[in-house]
N, C-alpha and C. Protein backbone atom coordinates (compact mmCIF):
# COMPACT_ATOMS: atom_id res chain seq x y z
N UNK A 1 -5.90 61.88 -75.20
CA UNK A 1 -4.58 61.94 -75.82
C UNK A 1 -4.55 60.98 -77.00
N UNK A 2 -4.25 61.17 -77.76
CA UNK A 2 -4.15 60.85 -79.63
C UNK A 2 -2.64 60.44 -79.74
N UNK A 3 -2.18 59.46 -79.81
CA UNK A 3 -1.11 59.01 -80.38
C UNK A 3 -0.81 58.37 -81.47
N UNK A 4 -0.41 59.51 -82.58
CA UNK A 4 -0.64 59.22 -84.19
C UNK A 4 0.49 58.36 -84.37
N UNK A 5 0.25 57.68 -85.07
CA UNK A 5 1.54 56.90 -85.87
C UNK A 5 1.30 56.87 -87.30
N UNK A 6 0.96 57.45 -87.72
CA UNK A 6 1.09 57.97 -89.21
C UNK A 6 2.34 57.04 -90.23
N UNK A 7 3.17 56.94 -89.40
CA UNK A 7 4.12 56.18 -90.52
C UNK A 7 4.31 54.81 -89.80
N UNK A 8 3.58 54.03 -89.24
CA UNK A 8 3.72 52.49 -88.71
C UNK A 8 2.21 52.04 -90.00
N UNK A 9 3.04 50.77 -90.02
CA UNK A 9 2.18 49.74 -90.52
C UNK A 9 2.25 48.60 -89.17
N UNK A 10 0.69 47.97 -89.30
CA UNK A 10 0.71 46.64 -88.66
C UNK A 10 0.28 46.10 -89.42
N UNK A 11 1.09 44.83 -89.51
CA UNK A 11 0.36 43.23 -90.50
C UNK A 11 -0.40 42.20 -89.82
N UNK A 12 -1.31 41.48 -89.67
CA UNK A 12 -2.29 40.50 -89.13
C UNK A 12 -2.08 39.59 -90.25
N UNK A 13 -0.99 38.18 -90.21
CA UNK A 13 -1.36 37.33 -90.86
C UNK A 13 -1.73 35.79 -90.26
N UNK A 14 -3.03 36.61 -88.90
CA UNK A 14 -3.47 35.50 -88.51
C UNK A 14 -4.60 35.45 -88.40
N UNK A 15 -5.54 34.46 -87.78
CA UNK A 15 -6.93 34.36 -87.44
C UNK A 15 -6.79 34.57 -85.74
N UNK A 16 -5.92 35.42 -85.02
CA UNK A 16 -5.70 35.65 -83.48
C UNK A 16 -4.51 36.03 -83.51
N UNK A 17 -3.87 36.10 -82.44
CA UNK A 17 -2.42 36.67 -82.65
C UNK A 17 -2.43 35.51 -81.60
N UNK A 18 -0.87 35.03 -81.65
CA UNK A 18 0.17 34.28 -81.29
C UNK A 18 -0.11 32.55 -81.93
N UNK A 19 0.81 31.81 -81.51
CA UNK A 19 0.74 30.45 -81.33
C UNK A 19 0.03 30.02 -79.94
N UNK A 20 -1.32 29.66 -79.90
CA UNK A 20 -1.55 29.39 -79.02
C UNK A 20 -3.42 28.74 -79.70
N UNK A 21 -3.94 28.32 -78.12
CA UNK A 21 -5.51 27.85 -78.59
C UNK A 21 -6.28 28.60 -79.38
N UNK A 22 -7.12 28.52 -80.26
CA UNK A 22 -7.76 29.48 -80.86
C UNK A 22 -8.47 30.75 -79.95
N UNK A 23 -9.06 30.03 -79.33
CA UNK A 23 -9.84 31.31 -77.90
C UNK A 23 -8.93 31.99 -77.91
N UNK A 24 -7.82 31.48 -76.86
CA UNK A 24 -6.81 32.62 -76.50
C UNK A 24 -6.13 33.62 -77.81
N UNK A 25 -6.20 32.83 -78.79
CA UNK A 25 -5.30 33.78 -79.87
C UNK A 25 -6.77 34.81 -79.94
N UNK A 26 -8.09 34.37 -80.28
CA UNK A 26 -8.62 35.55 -80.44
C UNK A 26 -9.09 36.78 -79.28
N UNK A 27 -8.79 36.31 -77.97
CA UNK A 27 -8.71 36.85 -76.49
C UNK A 27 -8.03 37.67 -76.87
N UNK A 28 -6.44 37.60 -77.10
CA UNK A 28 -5.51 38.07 -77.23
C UNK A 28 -5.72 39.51 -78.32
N UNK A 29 -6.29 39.23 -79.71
CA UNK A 29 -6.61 39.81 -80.53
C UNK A 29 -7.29 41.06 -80.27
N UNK A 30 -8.29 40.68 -79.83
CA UNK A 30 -9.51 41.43 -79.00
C UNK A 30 -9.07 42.60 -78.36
N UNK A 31 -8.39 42.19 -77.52
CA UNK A 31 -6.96 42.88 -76.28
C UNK A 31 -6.48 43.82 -77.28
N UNK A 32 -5.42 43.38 -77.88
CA UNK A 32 -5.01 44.05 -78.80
C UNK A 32 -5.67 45.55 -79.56
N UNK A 33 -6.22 45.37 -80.52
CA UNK A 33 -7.11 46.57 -80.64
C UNK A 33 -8.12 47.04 -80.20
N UNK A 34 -8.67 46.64 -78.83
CA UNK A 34 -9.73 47.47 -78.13
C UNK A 34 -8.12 48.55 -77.14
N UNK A 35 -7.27 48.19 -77.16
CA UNK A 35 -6.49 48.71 -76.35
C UNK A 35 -5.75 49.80 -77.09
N UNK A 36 -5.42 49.77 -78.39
CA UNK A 36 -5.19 50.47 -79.79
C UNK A 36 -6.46 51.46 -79.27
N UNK A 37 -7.81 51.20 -79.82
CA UNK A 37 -8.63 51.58 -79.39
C UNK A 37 -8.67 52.95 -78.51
N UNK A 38 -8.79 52.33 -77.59
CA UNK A 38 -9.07 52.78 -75.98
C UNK A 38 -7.98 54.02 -75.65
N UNK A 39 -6.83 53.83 -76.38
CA UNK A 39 -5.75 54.58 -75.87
C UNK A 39 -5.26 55.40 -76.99
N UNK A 40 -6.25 55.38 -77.58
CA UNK A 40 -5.54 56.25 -79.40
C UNK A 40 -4.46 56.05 -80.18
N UNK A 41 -4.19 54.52 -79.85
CA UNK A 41 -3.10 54.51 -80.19
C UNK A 41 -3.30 53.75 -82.11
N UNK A 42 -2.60 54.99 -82.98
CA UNK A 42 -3.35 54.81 -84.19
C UNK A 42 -2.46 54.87 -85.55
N UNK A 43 -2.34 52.91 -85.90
CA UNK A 43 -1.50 53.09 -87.04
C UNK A 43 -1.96 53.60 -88.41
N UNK A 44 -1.02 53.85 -89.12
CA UNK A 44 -1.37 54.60 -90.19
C UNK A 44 -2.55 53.46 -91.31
N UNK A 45 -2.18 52.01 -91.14
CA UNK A 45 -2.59 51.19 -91.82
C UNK A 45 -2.46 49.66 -91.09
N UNK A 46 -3.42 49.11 -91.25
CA UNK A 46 -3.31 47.52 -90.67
C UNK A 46 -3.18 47.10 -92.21
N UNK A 47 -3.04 45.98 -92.38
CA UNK A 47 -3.16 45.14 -93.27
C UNK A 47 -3.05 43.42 -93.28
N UNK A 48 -4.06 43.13 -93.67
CA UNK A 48 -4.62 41.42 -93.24
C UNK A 48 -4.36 40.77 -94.75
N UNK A 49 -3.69 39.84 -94.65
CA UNK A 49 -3.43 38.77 -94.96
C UNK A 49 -3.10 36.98 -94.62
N UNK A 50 -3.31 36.08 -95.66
CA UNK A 50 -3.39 34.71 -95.09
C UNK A 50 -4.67 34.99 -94.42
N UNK A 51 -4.62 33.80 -93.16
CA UNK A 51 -5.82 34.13 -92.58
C UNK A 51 -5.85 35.27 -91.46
N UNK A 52 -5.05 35.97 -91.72
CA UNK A 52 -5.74 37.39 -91.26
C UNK A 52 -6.58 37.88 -91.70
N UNK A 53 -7.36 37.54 -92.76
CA UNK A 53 -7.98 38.25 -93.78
C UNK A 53 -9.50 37.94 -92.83
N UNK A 54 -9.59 36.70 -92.14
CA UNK A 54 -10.96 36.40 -91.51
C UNK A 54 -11.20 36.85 -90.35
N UNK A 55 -10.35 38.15 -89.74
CA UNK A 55 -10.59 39.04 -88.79
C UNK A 55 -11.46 39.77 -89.24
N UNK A 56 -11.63 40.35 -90.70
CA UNK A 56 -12.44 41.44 -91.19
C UNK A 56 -13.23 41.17 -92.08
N UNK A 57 -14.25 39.76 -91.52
CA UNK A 57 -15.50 38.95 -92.48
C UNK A 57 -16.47 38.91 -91.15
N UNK A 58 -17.86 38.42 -91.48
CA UNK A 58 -18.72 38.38 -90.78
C UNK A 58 -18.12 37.49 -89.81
N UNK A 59 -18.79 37.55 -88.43
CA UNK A 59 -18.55 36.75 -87.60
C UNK A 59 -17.10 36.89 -86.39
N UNK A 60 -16.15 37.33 -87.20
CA UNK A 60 -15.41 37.79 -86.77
C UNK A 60 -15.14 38.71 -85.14
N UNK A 61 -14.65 38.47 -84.14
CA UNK A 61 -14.35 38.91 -83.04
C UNK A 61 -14.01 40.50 -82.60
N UNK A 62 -13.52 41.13 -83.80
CA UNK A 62 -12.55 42.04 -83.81
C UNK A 62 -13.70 43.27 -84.36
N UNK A 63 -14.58 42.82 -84.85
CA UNK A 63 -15.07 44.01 -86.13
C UNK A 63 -15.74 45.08 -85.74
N UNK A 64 -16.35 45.24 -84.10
CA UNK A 64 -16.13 46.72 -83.80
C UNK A 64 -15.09 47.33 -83.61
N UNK A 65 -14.32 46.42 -82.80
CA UNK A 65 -13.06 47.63 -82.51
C UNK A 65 -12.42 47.58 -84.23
N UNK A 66 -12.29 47.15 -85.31
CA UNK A 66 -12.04 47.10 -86.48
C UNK A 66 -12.63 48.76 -86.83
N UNK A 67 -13.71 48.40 -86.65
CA UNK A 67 -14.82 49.31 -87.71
C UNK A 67 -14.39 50.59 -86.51
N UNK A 68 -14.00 50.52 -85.12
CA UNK A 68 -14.00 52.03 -84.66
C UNK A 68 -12.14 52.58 -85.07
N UNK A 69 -11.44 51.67 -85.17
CA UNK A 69 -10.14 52.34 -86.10
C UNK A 69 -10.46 52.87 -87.35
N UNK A 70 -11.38 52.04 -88.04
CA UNK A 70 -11.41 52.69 -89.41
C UNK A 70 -12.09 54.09 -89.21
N UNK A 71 -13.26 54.46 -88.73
CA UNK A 71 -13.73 55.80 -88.07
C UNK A 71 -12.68 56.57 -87.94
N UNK A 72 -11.77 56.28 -87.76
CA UNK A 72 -10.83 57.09 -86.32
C UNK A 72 -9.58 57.65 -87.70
N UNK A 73 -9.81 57.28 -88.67
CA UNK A 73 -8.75 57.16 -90.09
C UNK A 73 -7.54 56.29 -90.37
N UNK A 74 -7.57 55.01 -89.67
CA UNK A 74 -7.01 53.57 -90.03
C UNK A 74 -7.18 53.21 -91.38
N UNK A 75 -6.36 53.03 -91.74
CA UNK A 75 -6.34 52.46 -93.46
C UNK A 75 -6.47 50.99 -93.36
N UNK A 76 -7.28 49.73 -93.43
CA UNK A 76 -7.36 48.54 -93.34
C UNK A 76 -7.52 47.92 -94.66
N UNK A 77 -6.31 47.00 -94.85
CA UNK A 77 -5.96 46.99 -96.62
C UNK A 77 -6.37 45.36 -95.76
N UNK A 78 -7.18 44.55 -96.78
CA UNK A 78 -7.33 43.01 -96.99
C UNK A 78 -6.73 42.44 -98.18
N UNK A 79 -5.99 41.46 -97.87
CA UNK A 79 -5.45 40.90 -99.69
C UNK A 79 -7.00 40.13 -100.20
N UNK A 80 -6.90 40.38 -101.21
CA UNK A 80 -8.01 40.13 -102.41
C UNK A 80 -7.96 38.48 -102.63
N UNK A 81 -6.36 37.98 -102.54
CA UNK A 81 -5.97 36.73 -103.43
C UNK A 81 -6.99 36.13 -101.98
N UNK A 82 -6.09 36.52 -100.50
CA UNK A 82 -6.39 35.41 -99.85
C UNK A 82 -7.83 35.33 -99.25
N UNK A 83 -8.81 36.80 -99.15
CA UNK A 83 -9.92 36.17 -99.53
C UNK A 83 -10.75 35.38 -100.49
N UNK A 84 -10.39 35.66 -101.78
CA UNK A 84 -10.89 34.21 -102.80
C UNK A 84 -10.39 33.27 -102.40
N UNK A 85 -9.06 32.92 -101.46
CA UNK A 85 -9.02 31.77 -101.36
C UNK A 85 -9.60 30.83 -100.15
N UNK A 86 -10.17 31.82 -99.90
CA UNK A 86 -11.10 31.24 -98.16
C UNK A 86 -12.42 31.40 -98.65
N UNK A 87 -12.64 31.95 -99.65
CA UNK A 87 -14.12 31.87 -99.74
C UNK A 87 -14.49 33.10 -99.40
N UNK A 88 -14.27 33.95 -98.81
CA UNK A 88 -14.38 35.32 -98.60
C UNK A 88 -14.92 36.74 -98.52
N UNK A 89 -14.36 36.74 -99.68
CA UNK A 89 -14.88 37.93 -100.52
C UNK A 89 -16.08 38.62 -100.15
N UNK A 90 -17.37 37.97 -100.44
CA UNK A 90 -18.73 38.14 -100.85
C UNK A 90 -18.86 38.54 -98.48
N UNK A 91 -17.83 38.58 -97.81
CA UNK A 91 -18.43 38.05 -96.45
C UNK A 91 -17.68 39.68 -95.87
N UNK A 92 -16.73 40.64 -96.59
CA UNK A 92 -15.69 41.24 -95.86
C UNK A 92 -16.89 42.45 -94.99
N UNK A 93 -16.56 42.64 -94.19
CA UNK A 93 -17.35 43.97 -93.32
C UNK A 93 -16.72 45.37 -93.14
N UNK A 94 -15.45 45.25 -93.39
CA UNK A 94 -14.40 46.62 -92.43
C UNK A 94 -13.28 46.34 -93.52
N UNK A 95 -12.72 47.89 -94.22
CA UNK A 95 -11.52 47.83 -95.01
C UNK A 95 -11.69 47.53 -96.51
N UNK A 96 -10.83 47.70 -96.98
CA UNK A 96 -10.76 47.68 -98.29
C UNK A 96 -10.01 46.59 -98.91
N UNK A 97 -10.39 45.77 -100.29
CA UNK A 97 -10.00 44.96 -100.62
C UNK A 97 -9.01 45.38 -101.72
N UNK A 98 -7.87 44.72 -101.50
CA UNK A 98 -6.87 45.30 -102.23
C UNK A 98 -5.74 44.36 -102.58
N UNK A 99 -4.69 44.66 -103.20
CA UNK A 99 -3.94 43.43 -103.44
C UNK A 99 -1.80 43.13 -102.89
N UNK A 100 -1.30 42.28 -103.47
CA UNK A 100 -0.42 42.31 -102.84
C UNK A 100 0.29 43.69 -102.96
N UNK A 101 0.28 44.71 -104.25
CA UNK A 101 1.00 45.66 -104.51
C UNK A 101 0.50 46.58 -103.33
N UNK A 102 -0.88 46.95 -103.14
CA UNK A 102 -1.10 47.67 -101.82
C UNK A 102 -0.39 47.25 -100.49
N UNK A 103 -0.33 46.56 -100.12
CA UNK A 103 0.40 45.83 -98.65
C UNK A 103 1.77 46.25 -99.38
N UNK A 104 2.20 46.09 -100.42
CA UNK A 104 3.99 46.16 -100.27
C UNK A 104 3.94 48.01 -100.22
N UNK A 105 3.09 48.57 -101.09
CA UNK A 105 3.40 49.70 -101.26
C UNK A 105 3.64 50.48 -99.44
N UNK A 106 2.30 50.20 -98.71
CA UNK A 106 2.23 50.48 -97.20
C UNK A 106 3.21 50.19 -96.52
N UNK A 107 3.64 48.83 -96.75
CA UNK A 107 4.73 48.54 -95.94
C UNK A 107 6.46 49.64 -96.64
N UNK A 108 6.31 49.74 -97.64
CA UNK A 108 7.83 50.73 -98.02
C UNK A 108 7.53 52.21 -97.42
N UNK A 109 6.23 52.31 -97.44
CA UNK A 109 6.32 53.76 -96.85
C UNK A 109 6.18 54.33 -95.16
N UNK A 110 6.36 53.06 -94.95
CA UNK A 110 5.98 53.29 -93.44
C UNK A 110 7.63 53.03 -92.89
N UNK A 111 8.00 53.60 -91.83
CA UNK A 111 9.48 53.61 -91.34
C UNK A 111 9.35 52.82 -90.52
N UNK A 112 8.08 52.17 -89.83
CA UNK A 112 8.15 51.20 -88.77
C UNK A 112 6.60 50.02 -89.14
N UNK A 113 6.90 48.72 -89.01
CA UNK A 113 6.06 47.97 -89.73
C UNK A 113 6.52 47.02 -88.56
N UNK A 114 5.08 46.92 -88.24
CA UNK A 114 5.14 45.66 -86.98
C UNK A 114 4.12 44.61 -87.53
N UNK A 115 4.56 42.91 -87.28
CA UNK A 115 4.02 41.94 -87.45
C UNK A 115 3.70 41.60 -86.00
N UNK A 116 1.92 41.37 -86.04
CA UNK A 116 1.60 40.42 -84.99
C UNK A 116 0.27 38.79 -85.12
């Protein structure tokens, strides 16, 4: 069973999701889209910014289940600024590098836009 969401955006403007220890935020993360994943459950677009942006660089926790949304036709927009500003760039694995006008444009066209 395929559960499209075609018009949701999700934003990642973290290195894990929540306030909490780093482990657990990236535990948590992990959770998160292997369960997206696992259950088809499939937004039209993620988009990483701040240090969200270091979910989708080498090393990173996330970047199969990353790389099996993008397969699956996930749009994964990275801001451009805030990888140059981490150093970045030259490291991204999954998604496309793009800038703030992409993230605003995604976010106006989507009727439901969730931050985690």
């Amino acid at each position: 069973m395929e559960i499209s969401t075609l018009d949701t955006v999700v934003l990642v403007t973290r290195n894990g999701m929540g306030d909490a220890d780093h482990a657990l935020q990236h535990n948590l993360i992990v959770k998160y889209f292997s369960l997206l994943n696992e259950n088809n459950i499939l937004p039209s677009v993620i988009c990483f910014y701040t240090e969200g942006v270091k979910l989708a660089v080498a090393g990173s926790p996330v970047l199969e289940q990353l790389k099996d949304l993008e397969r699956k036709g996930v749009h994964l927009i990275l801001c451009g600024t805030c990888l140059g500003y981490y150093n970045l760039t030259d490291q991204v694995q999954v998604g496309i590098v793009g800038g703030m006008t992409d993230i605003i444009e995604a976010q106006f066209r989507a009727s439901k836009v969730i931050s985690i």
